[in-house]
Protein backbone atom coordinates (compact mmCIF):
# COMPACT_ATOMS: atom_id res chain seq x y z
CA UNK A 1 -16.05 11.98 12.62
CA UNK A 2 -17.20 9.24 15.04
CA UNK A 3 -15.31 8.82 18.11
CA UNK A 4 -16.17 5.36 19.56
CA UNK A 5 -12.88 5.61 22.23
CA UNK A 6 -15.45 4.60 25.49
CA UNK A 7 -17.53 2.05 23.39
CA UNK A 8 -19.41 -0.16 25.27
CA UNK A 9 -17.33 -3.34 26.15
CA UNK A 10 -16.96 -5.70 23.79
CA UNK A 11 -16.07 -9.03 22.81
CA UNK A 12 -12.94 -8.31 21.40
CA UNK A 13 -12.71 -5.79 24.48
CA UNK A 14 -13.10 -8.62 26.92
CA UNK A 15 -10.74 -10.69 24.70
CA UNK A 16 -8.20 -7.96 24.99
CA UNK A 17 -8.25 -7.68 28.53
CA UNK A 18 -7.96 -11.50 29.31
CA UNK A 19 -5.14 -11.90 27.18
CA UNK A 20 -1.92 -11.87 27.52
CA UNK A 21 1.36 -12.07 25.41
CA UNK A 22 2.85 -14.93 27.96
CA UNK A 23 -0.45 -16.49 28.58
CA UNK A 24 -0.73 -17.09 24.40
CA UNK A 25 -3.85 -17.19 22.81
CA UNK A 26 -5.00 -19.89 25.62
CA UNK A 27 -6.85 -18.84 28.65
CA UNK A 28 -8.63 -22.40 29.47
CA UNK A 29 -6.65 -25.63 28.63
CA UNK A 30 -8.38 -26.85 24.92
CA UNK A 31 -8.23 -30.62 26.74
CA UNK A 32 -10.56 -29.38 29.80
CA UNK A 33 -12.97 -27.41 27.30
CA UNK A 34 -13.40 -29.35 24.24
CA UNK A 35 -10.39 -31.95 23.69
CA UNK A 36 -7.75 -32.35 21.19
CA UNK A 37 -8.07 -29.60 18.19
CA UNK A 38 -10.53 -27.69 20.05
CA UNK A 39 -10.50 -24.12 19.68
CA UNK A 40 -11.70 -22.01 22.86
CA UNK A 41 -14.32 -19.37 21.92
CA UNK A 42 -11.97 -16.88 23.96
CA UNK A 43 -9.12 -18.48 21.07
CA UNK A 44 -10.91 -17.60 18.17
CA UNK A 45 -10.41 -14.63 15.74
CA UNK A 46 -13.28 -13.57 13.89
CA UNK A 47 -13.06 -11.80 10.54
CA UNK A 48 -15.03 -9.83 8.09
CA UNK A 49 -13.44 -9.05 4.55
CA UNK A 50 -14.21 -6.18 2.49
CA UNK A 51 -13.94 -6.73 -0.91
CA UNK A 52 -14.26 -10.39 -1.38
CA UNK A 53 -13.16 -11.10 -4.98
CA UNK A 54 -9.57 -11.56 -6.56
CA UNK A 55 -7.25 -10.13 -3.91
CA UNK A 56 -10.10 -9.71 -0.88
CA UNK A 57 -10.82 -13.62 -1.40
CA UNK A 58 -6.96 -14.45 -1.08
CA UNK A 59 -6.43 -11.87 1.28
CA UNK A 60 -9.00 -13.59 3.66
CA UNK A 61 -8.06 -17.33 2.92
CA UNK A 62 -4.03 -16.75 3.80
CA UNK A 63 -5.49 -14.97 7.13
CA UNK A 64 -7.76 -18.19 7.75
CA UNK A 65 -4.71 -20.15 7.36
CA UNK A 66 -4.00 -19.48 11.34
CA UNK A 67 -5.98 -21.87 13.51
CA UNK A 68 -7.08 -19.43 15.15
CA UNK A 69 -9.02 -17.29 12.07
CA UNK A 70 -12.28 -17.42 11.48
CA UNK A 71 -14.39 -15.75 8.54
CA UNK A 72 -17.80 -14.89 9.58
CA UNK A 73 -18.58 -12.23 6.94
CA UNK A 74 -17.65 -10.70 3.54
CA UNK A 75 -18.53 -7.63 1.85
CA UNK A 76 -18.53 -6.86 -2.17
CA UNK A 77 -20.51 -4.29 -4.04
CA UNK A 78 -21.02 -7.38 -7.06
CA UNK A 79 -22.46 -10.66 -6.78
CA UNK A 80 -20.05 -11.92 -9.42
CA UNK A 81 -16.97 -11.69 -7.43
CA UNK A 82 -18.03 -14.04 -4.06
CA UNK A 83 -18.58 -16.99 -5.52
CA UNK A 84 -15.42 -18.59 -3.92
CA UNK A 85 -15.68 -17.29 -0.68
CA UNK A 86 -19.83 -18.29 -0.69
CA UNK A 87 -18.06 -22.01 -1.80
CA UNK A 88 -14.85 -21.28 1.24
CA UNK A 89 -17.22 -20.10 3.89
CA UNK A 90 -20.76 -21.19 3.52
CA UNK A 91 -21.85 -20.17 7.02
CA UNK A 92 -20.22 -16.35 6.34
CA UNK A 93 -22.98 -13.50 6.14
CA UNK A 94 -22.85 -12.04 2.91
CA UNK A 95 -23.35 -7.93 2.70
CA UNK A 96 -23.29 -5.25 0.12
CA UNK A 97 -22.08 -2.37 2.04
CA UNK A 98 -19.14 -2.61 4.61
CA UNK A 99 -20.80 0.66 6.86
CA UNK A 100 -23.97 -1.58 7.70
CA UNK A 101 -21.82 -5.23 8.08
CA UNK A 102 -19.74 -2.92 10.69
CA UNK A 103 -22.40 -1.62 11.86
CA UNK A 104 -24.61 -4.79 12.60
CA UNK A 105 -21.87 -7.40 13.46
CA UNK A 106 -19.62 -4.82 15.42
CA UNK A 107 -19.79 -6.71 18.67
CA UNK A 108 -18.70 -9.78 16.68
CA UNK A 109 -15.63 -8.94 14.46
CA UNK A 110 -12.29 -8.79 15.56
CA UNK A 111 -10.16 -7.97 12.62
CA UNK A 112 -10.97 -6.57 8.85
CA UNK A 113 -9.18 -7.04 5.89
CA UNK A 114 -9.79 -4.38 3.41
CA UNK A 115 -8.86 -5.03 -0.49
CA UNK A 116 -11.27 -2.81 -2.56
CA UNK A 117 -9.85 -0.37 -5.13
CA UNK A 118 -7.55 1.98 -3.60
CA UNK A 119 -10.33 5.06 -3.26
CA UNK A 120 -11.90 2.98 -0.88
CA UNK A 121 -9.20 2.05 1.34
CA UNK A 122 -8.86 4.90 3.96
CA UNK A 123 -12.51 5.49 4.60
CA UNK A 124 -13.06 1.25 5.08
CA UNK A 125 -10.08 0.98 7.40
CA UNK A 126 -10.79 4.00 9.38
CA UNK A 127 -14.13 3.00 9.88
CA UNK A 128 -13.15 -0.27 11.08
CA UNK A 129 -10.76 1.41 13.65
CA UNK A 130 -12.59 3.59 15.62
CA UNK A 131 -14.44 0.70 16.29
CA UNK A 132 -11.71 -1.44 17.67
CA UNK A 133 -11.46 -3.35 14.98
CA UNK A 134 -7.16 -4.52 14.17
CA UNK A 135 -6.78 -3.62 10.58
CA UNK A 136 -5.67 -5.57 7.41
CA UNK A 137 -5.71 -3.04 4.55
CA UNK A 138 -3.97 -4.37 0.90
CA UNK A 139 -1.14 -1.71 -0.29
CA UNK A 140 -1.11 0.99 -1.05
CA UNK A 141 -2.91 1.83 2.24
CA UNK A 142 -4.29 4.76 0.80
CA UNK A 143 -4.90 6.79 -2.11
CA UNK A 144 -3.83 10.04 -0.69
CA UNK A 145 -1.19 11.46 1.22
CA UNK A 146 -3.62 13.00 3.79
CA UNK A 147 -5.28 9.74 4.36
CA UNK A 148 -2.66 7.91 5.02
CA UNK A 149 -1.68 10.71 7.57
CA UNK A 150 -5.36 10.04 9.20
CA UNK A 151 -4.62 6.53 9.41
CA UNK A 152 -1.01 6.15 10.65
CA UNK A 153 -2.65 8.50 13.85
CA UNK A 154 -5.82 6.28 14.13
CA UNK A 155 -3.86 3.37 14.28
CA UNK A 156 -2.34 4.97 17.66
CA UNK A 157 -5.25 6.65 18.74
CA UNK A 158 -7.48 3.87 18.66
CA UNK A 159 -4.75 1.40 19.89
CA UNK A 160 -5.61 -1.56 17.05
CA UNK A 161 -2.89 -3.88 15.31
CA UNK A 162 -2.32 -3.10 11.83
CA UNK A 163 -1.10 -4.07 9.39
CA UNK A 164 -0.29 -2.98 5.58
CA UNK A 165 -0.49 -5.90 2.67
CA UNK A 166 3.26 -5.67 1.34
CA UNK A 167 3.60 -9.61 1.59
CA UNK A 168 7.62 -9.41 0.95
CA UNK A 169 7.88 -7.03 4.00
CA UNK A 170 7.64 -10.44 6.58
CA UNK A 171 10.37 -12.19 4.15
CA UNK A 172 13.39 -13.69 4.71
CA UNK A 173 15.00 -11.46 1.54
CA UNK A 174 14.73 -7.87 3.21
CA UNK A 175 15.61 -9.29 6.47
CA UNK A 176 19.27 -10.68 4.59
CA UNK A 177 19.26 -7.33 3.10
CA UNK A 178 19.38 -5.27 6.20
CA UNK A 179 22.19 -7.58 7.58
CA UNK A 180 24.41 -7.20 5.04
CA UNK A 181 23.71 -3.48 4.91
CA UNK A 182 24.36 -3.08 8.68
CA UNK A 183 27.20 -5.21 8.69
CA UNK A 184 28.98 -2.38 6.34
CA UNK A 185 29.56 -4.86 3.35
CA UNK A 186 28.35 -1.80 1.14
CA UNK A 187 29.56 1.25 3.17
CA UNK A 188 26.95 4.21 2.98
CA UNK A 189 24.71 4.66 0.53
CA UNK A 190 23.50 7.46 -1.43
CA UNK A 191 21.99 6.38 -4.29
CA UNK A 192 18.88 3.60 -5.15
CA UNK A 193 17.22 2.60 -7.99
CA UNK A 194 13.76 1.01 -8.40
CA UNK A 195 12.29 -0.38 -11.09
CA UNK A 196 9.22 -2.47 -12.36
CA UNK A 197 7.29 -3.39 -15.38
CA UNK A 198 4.02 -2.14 -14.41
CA UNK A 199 1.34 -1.21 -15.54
CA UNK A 200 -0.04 -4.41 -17.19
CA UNK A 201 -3.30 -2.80 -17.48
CA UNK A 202 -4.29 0.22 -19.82
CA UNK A 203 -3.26 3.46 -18.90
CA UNK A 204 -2.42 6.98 -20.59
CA UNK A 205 -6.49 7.24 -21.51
CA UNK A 206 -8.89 9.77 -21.82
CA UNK A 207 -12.68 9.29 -20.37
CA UNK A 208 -14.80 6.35 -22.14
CA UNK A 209 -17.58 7.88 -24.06
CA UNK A 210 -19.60 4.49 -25.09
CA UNK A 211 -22.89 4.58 -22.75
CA UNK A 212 -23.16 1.40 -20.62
CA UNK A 213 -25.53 0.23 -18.05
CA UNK A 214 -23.83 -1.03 -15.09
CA UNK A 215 -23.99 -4.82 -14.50
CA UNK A 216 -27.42 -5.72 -12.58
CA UNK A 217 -24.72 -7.45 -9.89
CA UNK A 218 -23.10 -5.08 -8.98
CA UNK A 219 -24.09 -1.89 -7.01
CA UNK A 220 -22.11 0.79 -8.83
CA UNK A 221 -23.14 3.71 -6.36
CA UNK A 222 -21.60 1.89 -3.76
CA UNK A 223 -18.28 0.79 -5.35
CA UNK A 224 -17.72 4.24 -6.97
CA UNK A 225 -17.72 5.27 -2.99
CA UNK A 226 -15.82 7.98 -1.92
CA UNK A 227 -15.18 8.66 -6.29
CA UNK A 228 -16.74 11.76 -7.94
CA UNK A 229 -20.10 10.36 -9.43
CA UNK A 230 -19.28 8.84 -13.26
CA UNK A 231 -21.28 6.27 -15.28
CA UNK A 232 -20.56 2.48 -14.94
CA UNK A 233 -17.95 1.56 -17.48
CA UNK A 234 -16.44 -2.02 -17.95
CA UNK A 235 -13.26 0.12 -18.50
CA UNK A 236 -12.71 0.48 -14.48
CA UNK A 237 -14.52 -2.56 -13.73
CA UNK A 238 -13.47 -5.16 -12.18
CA UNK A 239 -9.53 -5.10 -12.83
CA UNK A 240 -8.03 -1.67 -14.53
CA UNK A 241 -9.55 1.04 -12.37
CA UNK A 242 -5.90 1.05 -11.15
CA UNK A 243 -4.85 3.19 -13.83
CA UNK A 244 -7.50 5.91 -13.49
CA UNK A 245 -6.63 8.73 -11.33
CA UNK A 246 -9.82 8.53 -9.38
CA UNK A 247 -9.59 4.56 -8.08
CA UNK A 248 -6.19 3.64 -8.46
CA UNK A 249 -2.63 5.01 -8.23
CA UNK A 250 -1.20 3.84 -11.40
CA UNK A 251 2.47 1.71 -11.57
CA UNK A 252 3.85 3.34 -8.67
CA UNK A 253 1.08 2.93 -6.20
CA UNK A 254 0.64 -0.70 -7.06
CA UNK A 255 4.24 -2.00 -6.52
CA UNK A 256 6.42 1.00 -4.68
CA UNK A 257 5.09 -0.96 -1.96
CA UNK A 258 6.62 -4.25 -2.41
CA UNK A 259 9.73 -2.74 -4.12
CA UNK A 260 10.63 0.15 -2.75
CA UNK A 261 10.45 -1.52 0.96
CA UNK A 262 13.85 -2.41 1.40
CA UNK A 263 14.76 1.19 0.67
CA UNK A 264 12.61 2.34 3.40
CA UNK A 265 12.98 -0.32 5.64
CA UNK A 266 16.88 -0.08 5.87
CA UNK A 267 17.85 3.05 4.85
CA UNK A 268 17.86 5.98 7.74
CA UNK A 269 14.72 8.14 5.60
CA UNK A 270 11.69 9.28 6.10
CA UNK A 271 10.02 11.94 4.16
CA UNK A 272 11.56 13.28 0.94
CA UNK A 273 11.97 17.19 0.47
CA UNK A 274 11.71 17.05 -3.55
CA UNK A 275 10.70 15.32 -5.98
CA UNK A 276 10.59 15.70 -9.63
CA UNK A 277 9.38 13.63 -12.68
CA UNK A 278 9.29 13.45 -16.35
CA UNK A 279 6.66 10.89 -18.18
CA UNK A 280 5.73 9.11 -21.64
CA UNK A 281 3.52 11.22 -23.24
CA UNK A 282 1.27 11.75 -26.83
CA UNK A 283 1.36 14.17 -29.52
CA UNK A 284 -1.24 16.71 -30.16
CA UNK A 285 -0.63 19.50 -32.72
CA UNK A 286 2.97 20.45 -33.15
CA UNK A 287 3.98 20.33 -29.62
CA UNK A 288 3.89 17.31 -27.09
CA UNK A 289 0.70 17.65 -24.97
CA UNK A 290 0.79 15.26 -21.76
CA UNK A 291 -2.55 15.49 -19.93
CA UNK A 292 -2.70 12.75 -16.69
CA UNK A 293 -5.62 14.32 -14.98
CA UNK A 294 -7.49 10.88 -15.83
CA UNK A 295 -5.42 8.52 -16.12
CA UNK A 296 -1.70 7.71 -15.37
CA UNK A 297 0.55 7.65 -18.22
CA UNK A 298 2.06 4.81 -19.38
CA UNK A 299 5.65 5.02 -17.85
CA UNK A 300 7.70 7.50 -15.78
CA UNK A 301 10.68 8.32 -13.92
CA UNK A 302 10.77 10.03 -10.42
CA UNK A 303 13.32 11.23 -8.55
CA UNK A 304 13.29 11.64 -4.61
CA UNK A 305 15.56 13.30 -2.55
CA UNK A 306 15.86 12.33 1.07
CA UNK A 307 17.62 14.22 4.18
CA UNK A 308 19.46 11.47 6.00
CA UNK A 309 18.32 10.84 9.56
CA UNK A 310 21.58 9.73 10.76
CA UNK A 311 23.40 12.52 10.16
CA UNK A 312 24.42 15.36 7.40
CA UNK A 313 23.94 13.96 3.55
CA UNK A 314 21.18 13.13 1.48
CA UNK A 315 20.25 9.90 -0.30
CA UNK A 316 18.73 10.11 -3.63
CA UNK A 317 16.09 7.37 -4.87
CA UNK A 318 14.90 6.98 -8.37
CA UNK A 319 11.92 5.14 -9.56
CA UNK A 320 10.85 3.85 -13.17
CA UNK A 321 7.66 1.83 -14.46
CA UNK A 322 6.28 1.21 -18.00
CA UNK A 323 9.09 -1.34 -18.84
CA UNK A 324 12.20 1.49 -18.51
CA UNK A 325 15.26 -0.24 -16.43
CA UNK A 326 17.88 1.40 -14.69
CA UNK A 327 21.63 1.17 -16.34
CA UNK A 328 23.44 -1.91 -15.14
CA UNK A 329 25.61 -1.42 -12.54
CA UNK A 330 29.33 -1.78 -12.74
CA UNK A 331 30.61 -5.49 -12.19
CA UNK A 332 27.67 -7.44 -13.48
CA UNK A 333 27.85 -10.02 -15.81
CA UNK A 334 25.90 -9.06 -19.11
CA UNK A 335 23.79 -12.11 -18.80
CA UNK A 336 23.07 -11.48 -15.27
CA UNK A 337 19.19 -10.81 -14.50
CA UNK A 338 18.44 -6.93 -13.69
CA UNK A 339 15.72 -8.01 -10.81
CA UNK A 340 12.81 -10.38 -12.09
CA UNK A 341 10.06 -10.07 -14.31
CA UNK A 342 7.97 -8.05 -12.00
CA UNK A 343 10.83 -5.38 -10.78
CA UNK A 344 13.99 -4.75 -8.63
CA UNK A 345 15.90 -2.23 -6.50
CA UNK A 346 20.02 -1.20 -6.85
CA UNK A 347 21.17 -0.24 -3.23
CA UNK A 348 25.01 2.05 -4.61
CA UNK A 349 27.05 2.18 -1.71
CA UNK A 350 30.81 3.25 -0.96
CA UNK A 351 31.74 0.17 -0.65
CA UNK A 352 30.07 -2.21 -2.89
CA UNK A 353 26.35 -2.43 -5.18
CA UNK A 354 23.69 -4.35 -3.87
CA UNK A 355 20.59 -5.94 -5.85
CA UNK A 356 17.05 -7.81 -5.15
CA UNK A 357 14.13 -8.68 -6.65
CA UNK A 358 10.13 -7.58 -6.37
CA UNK A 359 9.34 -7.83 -2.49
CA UNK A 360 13.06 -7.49 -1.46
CA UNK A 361 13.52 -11.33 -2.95
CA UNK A 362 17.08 -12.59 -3.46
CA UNK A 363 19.80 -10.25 -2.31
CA UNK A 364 22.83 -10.58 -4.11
CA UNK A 365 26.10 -8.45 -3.89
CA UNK A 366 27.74 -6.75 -6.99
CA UNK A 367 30.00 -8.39 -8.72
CA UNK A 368 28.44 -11.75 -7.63
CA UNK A 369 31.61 -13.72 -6.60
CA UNK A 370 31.50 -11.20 -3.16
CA UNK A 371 28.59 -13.47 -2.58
CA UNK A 372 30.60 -17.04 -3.07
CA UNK A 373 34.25 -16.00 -1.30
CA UNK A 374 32.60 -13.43 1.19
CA UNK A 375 31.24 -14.17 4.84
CA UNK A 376 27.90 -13.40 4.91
CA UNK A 377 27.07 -11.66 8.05
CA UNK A 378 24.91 -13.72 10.97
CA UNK A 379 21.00 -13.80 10.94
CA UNK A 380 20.52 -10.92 13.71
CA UNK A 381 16.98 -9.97 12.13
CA UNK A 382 14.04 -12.12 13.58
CA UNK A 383 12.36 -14.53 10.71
CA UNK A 384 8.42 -14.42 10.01
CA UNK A 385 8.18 -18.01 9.02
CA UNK A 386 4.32 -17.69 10.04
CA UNK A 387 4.13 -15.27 7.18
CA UNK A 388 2.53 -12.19 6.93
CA UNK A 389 -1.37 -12.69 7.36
CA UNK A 390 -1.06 -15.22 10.48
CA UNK A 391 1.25 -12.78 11.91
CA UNK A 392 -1.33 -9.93 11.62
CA UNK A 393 -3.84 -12.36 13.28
CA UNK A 394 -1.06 -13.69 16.20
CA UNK A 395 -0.56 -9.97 16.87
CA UNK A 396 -4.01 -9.05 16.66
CA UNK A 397 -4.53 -11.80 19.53
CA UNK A 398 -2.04 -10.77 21.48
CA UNK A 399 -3.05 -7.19 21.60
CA UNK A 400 -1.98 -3.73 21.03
CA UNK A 401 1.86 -3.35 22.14
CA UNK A 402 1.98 -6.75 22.77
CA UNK A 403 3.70 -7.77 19.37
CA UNK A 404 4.66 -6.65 16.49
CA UNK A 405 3.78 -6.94 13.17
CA UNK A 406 6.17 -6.15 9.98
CA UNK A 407 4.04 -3.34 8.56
CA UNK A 408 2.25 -1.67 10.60
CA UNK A 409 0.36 1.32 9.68
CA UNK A 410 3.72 3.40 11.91
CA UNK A 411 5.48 2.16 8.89
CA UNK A 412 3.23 2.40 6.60
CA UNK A 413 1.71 4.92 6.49
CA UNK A 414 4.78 7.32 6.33
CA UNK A 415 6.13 4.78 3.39
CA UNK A 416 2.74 5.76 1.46
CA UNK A 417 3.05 8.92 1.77
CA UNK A 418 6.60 8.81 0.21
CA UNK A 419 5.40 7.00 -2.18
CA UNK A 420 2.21 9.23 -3.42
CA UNK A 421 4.54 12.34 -4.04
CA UNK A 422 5.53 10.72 -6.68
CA UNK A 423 2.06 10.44 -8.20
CA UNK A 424 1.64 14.22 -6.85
CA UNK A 425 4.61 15.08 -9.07
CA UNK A 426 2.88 13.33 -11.73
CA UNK A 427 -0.44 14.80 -11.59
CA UNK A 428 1.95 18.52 -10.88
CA UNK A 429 3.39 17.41 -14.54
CA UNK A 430 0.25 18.87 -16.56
CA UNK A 431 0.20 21.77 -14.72
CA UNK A 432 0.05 24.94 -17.39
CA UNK A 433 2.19 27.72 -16.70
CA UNK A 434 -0.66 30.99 -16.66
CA UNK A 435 2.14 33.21 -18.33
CA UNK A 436 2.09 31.03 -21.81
CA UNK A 437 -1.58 31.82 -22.30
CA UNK A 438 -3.69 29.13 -24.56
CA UNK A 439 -1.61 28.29 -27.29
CA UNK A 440 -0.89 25.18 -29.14
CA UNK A 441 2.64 25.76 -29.80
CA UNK A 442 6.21 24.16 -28.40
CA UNK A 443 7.82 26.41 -25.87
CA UNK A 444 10.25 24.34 -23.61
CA UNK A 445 9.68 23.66 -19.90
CA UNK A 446 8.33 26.73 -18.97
CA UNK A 447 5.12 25.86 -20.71
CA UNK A 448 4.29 23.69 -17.86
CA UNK A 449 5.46 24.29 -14.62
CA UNK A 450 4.89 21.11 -13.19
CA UNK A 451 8.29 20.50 -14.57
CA UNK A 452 9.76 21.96 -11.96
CA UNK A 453 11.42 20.04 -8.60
CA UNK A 454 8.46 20.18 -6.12
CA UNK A 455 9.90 21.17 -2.89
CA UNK A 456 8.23 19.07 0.10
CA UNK A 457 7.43 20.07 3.75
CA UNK A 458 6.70 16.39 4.95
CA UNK A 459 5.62 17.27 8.77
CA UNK A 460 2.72 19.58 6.83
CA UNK A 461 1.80 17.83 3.83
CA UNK A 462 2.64 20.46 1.93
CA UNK A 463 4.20 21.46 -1.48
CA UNK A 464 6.15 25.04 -0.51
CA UNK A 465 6.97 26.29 -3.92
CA UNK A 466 3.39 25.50 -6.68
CA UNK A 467 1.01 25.66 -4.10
CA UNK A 468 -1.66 24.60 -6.90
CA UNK A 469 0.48 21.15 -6.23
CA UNK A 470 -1.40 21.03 -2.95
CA UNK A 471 -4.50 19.86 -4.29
CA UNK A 472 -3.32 16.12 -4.36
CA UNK A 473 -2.93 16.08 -1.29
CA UNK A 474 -5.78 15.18 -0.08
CA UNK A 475 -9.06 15.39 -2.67
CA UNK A 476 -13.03 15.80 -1.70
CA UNK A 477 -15.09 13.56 -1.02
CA UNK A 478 -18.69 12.43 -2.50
CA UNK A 479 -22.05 12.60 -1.21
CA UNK A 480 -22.01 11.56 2.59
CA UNK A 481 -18.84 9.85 2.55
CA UNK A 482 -16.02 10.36 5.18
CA UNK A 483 -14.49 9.12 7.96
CA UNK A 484 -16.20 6.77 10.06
CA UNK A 485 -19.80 7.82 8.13
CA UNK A 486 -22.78 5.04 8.67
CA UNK A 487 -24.51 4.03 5.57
């Protein structure tokens, strides 16, 4: 693992130290140095994306919103996908592999965004760190609970701004959410609910076995990554590796993030100490065979438990994807919306039910007139009206521990791993009980123990009672990839 802590200085070193949060982003008037819309060379932020296409091209145009933001590079692994940010940033250095653009620009980049497929994520962003490099990675920030344990400690260790790309996490919607939970409108909770109607994208597969030759613009070595070796299929390529267990995390890792935010962001939890699931499955034989060591079935239901952290008490948190919606909660209209299209989240408290939308959008009290004859408490929460990207890159300006940003990898990366027991639980589902032997015949739960409530010790990343759970929790890597390898 390379330690780059007493790095030669830098630009972004120098940068750092002539900066201050009360000075701005300003160090020489712009009227003395260039006139009116200048931009000092000490003001500007310069960024490399990695992954460049789809979300890694919109991911680096909301960042270049700030006047401040300035792409000099890009990295995909296929030609096909930069064509708008060749068109957005003409003068931006184009590269295949994001361990040689780090590697050759390092004395020029200041921040990264990172928006390749999930497997990708940890091994990009830490590599970016220990270089000094402030940190944009698109959720989830990892695909395993031991990465995201690696980089919640890098973040701190190498003293960069980070932060995680759950957009709805700087809006105005969790923000009224919190203040109407604090002000007591919906006494304690104990219960939430989560929904969504992902996946839109196959899932519940087994392994292509049509030969194909991988595109001649792309460089499949290089975006399978950190991935066991497997042939190029257009199966994972470019959009639904998410629901293959080697790329993506499925429904849950996609949007847990944006919807299950609130729940973490307000409630007093942290890690869960169970979790249990049960999931769609197929028929094979005379019994129902559910194998998910590919691919993520098509819907499922988990349940977390939480210890409070403000006291005695536990709050429960259920989850559900593939289209399957929680019941309606006492006091709504039957015409009322349940969430929106995408997803929602039911806060059930003592006193009172309280609903949003995907990305903590729309708060609304249960039954709805509390909302019309009710005061709503006073704005105490501060507003991002920058939005999330630009405040990445303010922050990123201003320094480490000089500002804050909404989701920073503190945040984060506890909230991922939360959210990737539940995908533990589902890969734990398949799990055959040794006792039942080989046969293809129905025999209750016990024929597969992963049916069982996984108990979690959070501080160890570690399942305590199916220790053949524990091999989700963090997997091996390929070849010569790892943290903070050189290509």
């Amino acid at each position: 693992m390379k330690d780059n802590t007493n790095r030669k200085e830098s630009r972004r070193d120098f940068l750092k130290s002539t900066t201050t949060a009360a000075a701005g982003f300003i160090i020489v008037p712009r009227h003395v140095l260039g006139g009116k819309g200048f931009i000092a060379p000490s003001d500007t932020f310069n960024i490399v994306g990695i992954g460049a296409g789809g979300k890694g091209f919109s991911d680096m145009a909301e960042c270049a919103k700030s006047p401040h933001a300035n792409v000099i590079a890009f990295c995909d692994v296929d030609d096909r996908q930069v064509t708008r940010a060749k068109e957005a940033w003409p003068k931006a250095k184009y590269h295949h592999d994001f361990r040689k653009m780090l590697n050759e620009m390092e004395d020029d980049i200041d921040g990264v965004t990172i928006s390749t497929p999930d497997h990708n994520h940890a091994v990009a962003a830490y590599d970016a760190m220990q270089r000094g490099k402030h940190v944009y990675v698109q959720k989830p920030l990892t695909h395993d609970i031991y990465e995201a344990r690696v980089l919640t400690e890098s973040a701190e260790k190498f003293q960069v701004v980070t932060q995680m790309g759950n957009q709805g996490a700087s809006g105005d919607g969790v923000r009224k959410m919190k203040e109407i939970y604090d002000s007591g409108m919906i006494g304690m909770v104990e219960k939430v609910v989560c929904w969504t109607n992902r996946p839109i994208w196959p899932q519940a597969l087994s392994l292509p076995t049509e030969q194909m030759s991988a595109p001649s613009e792309m460089n499949w070595d290089l975006w399978l990554g950190t991935a066991p070796y497997r042939d190029y299929h257009k199966a994972y390529h470019p959009f639904d590796w998410r629901g293959w267990q080697d790329y993506g995390t499925g429904a849950l890792g996609d949007m847990a993030c944006h919807i299950m935010d609130p729940v973490f962001r307000i409630l007093p939890i942290k890690y869960p100490t169970s979790v249990e699931c049960s999931v769609s499955g197929t028929y094979s034989g005379n019994f129902q065979e559910k194998d998910y060591s590919e691919s993520f079935p098509n819907s499922s239901k988990i349940h977390f438990t939480y210890p409070r952290t403000d006291g005695p008490g536990e709050i429960r948190v259920a989850w559900m994807d593939g289209g399957i919606q929680p019941e309606r909660p006492e006091g709504m209209g039957p015409d009322k919306p349940m969430g929106n299209w995408d997803g929602g989240c039911i806060f059930y408290g003592t006193k009172g039910t309280l609903m949003c939308d995907c990305y903590g959008a729309n708060p609304r009290l249960i039954p709805s007139l509390r909302m019309e004859y009710e005061e709503m408490p006073a704005e105490t929460e501060a507003r991002v009206p920058e939005g999330h990207y630009v405040q990445w890159v303010n922050a990123a300006m201003a320094g480490y521990g000089n500002a804050e940003t909404s989701s920073p990898f503190s945040y984060a990366g506890p909230f991922t791993e939360s959210i990737l027991m539940g995908n533990l639980a589902i890969n734990a589902y398949n799990l055959k009980n040794p006792d039942m032997g080989n046969d293809n015949f129905w025999s209750g739960n016990d024929r597969f123990i992963g049916r069982k409530q996984l108990l979690w010790d959070g501080a160890n990343m570690k399942i305590t009672n199916l220790q053949e759970a524990n091999q989700w929790v963090k997997r091996e890597y390929r070849g010569n990839w790892d943290f903070g390898t050189i290509g």
